[in-house]
N, C-alpha and C. Protein backbone atom coordinates (compact mmCIF):
# COMPACT_ATOMS: atom_id res chain seq x y z
N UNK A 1 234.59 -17.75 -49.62
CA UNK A 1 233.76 -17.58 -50.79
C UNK A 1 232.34 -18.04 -50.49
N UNK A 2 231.23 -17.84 -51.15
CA UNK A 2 230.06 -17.24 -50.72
C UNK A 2 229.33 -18.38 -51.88
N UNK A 3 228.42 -19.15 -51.41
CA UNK A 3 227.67 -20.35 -52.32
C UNK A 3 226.10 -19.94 -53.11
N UNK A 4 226.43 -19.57 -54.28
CA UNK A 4 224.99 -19.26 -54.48
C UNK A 4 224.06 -20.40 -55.46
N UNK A 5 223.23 -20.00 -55.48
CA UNK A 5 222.31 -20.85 -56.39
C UNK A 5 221.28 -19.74 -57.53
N UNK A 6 221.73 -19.86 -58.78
CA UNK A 6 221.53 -19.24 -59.92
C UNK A 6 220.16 -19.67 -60.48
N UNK A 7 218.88 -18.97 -60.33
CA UNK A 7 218.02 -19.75 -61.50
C UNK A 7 217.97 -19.61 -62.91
N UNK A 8 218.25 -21.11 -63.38
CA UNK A 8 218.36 -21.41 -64.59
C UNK A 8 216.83 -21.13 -65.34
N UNK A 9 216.37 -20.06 -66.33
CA UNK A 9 215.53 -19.66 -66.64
C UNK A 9 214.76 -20.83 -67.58
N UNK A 10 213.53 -20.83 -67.68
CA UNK A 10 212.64 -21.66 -68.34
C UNK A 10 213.19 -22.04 -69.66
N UNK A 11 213.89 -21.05 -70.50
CA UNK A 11 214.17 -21.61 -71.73
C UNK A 11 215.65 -21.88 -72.13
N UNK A 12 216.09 -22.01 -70.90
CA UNK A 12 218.04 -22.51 -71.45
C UNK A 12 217.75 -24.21 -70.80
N UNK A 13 216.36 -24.67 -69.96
CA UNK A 13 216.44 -26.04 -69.45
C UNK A 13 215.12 -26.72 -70.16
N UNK A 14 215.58 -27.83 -69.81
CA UNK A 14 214.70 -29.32 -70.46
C UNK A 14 214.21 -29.48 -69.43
N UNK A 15 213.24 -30.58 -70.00
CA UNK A 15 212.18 -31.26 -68.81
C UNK A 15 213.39 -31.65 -67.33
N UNK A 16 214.29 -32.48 -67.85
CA UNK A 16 214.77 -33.05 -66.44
C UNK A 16 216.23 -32.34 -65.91
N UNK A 17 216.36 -31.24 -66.72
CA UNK A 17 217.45 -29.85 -66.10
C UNK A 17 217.24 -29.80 -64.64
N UNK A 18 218.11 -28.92 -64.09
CA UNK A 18 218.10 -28.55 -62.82
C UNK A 18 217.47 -27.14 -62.57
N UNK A 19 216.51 -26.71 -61.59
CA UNK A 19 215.99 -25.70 -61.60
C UNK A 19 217.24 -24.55 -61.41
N UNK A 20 218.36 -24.79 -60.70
CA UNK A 20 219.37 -24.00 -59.96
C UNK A 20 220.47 -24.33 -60.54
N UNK A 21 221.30 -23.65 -60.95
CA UNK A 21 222.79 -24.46 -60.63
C UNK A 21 223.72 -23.38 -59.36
N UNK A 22 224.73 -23.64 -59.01
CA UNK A 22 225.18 -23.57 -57.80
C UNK A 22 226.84 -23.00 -58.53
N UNK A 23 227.14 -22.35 -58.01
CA UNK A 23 228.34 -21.47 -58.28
C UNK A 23 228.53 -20.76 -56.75
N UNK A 24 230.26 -19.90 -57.08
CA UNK A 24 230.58 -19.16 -55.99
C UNK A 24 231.02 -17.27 -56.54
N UNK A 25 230.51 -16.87 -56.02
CA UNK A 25 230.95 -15.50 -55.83
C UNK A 25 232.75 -15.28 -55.71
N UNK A 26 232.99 -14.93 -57.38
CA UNK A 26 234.55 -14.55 -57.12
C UNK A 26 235.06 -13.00 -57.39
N UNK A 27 234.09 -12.66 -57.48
CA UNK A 27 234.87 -11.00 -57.31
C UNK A 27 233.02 -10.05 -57.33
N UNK A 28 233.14 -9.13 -56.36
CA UNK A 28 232.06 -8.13 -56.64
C UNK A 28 232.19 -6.26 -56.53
N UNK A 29 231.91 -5.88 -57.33
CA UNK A 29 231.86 -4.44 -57.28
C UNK A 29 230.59 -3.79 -56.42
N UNK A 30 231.21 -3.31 -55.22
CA UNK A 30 230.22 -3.13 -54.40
C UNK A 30 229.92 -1.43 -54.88
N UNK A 31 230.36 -1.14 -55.59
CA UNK A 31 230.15 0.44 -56.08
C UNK A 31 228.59 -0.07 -57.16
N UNK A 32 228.62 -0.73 -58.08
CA UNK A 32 227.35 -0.95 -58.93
C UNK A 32 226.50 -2.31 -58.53
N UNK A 33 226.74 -2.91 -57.07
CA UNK A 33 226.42 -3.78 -56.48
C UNK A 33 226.16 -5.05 -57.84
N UNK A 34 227.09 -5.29 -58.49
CA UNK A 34 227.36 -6.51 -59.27
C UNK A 34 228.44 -7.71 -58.49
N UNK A 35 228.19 -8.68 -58.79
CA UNK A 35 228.61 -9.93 -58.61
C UNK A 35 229.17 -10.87 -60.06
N UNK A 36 230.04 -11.30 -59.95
CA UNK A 36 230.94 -12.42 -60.72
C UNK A 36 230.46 -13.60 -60.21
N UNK A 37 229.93 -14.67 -61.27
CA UNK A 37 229.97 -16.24 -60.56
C UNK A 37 230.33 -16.99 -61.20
N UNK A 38 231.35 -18.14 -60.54
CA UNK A 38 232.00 -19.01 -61.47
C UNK A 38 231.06 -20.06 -60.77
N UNK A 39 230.68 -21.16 -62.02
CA UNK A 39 230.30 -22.16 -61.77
C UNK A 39 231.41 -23.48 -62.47
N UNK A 40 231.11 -24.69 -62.17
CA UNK A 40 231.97 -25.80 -62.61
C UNK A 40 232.48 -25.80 -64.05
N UNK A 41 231.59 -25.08 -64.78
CA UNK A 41 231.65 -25.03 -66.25
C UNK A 41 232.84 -23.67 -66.92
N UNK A 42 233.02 -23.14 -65.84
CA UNK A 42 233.97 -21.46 -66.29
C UNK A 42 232.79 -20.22 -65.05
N UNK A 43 233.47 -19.21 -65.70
CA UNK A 43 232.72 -17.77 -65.19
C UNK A 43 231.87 -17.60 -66.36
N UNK A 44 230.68 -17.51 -65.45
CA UNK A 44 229.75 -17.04 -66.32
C UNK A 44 229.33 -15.50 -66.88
N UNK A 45 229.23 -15.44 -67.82
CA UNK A 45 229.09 -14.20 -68.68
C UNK A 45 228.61 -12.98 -67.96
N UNK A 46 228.65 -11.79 -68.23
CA UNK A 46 228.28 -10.58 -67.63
C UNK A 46 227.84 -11.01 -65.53
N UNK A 47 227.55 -9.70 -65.55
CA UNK A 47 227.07 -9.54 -63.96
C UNK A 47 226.23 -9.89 -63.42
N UNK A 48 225.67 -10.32 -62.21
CA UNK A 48 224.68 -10.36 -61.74
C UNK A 48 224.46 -9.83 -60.74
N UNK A 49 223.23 -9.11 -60.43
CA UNK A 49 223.02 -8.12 -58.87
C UNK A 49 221.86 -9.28 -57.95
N UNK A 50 222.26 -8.72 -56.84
CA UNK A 50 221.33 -9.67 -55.70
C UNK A 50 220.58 -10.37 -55.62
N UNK A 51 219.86 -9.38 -56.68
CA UNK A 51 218.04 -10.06 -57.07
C UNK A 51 217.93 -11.32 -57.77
N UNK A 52 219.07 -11.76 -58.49
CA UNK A 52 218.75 -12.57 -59.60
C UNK A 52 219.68 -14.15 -59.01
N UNK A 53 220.33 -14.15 -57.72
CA UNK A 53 220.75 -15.21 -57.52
C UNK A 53 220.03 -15.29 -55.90
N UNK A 54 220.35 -17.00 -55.31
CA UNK A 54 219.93 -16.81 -54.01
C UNK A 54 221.09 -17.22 -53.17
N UNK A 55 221.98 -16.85 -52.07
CA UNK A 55 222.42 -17.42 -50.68
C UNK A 55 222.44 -18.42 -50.08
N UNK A 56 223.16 -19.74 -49.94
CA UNK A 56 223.67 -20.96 -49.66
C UNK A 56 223.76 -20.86 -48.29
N UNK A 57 222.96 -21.43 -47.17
CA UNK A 57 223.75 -21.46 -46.54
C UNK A 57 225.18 -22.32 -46.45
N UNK A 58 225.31 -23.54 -47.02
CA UNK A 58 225.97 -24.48 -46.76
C UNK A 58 227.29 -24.09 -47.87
N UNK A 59 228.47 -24.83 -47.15
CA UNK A 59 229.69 -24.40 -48.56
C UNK A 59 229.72 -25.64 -49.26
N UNK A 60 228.96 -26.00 -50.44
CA UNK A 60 228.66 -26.84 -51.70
C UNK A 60 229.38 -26.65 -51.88
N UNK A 61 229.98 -26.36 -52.74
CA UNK A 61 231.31 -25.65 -53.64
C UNK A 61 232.37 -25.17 -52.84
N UNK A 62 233.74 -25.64 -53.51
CA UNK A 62 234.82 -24.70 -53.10
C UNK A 62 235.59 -24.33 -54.33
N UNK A 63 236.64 -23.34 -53.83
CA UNK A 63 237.20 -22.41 -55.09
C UNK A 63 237.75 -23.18 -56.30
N UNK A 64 238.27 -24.63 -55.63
CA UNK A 64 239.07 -25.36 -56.75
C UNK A 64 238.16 -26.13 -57.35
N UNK A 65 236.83 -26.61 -57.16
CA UNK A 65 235.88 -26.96 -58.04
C UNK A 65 235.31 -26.80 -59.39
N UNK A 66 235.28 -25.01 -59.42
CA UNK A 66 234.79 -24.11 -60.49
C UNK A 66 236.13 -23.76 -61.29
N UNK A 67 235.93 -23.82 -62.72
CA UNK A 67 236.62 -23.60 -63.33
C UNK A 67 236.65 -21.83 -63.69
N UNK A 68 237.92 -21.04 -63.35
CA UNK A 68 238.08 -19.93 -63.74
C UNK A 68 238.58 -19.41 -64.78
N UNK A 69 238.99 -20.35 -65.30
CA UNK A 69 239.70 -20.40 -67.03
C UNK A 69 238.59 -19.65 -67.92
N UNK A 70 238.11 -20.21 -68.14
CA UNK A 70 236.88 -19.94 -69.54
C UNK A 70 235.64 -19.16 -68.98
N UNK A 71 235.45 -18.33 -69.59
CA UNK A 71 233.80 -17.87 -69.86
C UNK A 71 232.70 -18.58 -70.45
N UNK A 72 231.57 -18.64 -69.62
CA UNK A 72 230.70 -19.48 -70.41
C UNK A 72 229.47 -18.70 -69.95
N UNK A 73 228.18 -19.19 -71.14
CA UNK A 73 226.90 -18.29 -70.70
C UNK A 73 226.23 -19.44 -69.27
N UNK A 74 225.36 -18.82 -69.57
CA UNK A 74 224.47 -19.68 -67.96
C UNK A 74 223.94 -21.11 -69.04
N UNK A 75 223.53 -20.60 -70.31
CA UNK A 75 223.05 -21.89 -71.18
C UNK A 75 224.11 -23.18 -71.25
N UNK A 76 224.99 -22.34 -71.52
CA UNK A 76 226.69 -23.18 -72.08
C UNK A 76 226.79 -24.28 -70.54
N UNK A 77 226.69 -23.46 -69.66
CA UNK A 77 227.20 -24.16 -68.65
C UNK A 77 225.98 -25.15 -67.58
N UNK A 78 224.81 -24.84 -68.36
CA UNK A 78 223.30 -25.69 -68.20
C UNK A 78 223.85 -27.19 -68.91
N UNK A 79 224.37 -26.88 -70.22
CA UNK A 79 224.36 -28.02 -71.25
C UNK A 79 225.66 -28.80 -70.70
N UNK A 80 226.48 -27.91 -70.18
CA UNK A 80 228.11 -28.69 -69.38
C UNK A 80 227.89 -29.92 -68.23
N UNK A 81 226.76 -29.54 -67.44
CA UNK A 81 226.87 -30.51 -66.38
C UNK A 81 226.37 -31.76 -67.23
């Protein structure tokens, strides 16, 4: 599994938020080049394509970390950590 880092947009964070949060790639449709990412908080809501996350090198995360149970938005799971 594949480590990315998500930017958390200007208005789901506070002054001392994290610019990134860090999730893994659990399923992608390489036909509409979308991506699934679960972060610690659940899977986060709808798709994301290439452009909008960045490439880890390092494995931060592993599969049993992130919770796959629940759906959550990128906000939901800003306010979780």
């Amino acid at each position: 599994m594949l480590n990315v880092a998500v930017p958390v947009p200007l208005v789901d964070r506070g002054r001392g938020d994290l610019l990134n949060m860090l999730g893994i790639i659990v399923n992608r449709n390489l036909d509409m080049g979308q991506y699934t990412i679960a972060v610690k908080a659940g899977i986060l809501n709808g798709s994301y394509s290439r452009n909008l996350f960045d490439l880890c090198p390092q494995q931060l995360l592993k599969l049993n970390d992130v919770d796959q149970e629940n759906q959550v938005s990128l906000c939901n799971a800003v306010i979780a950590i």
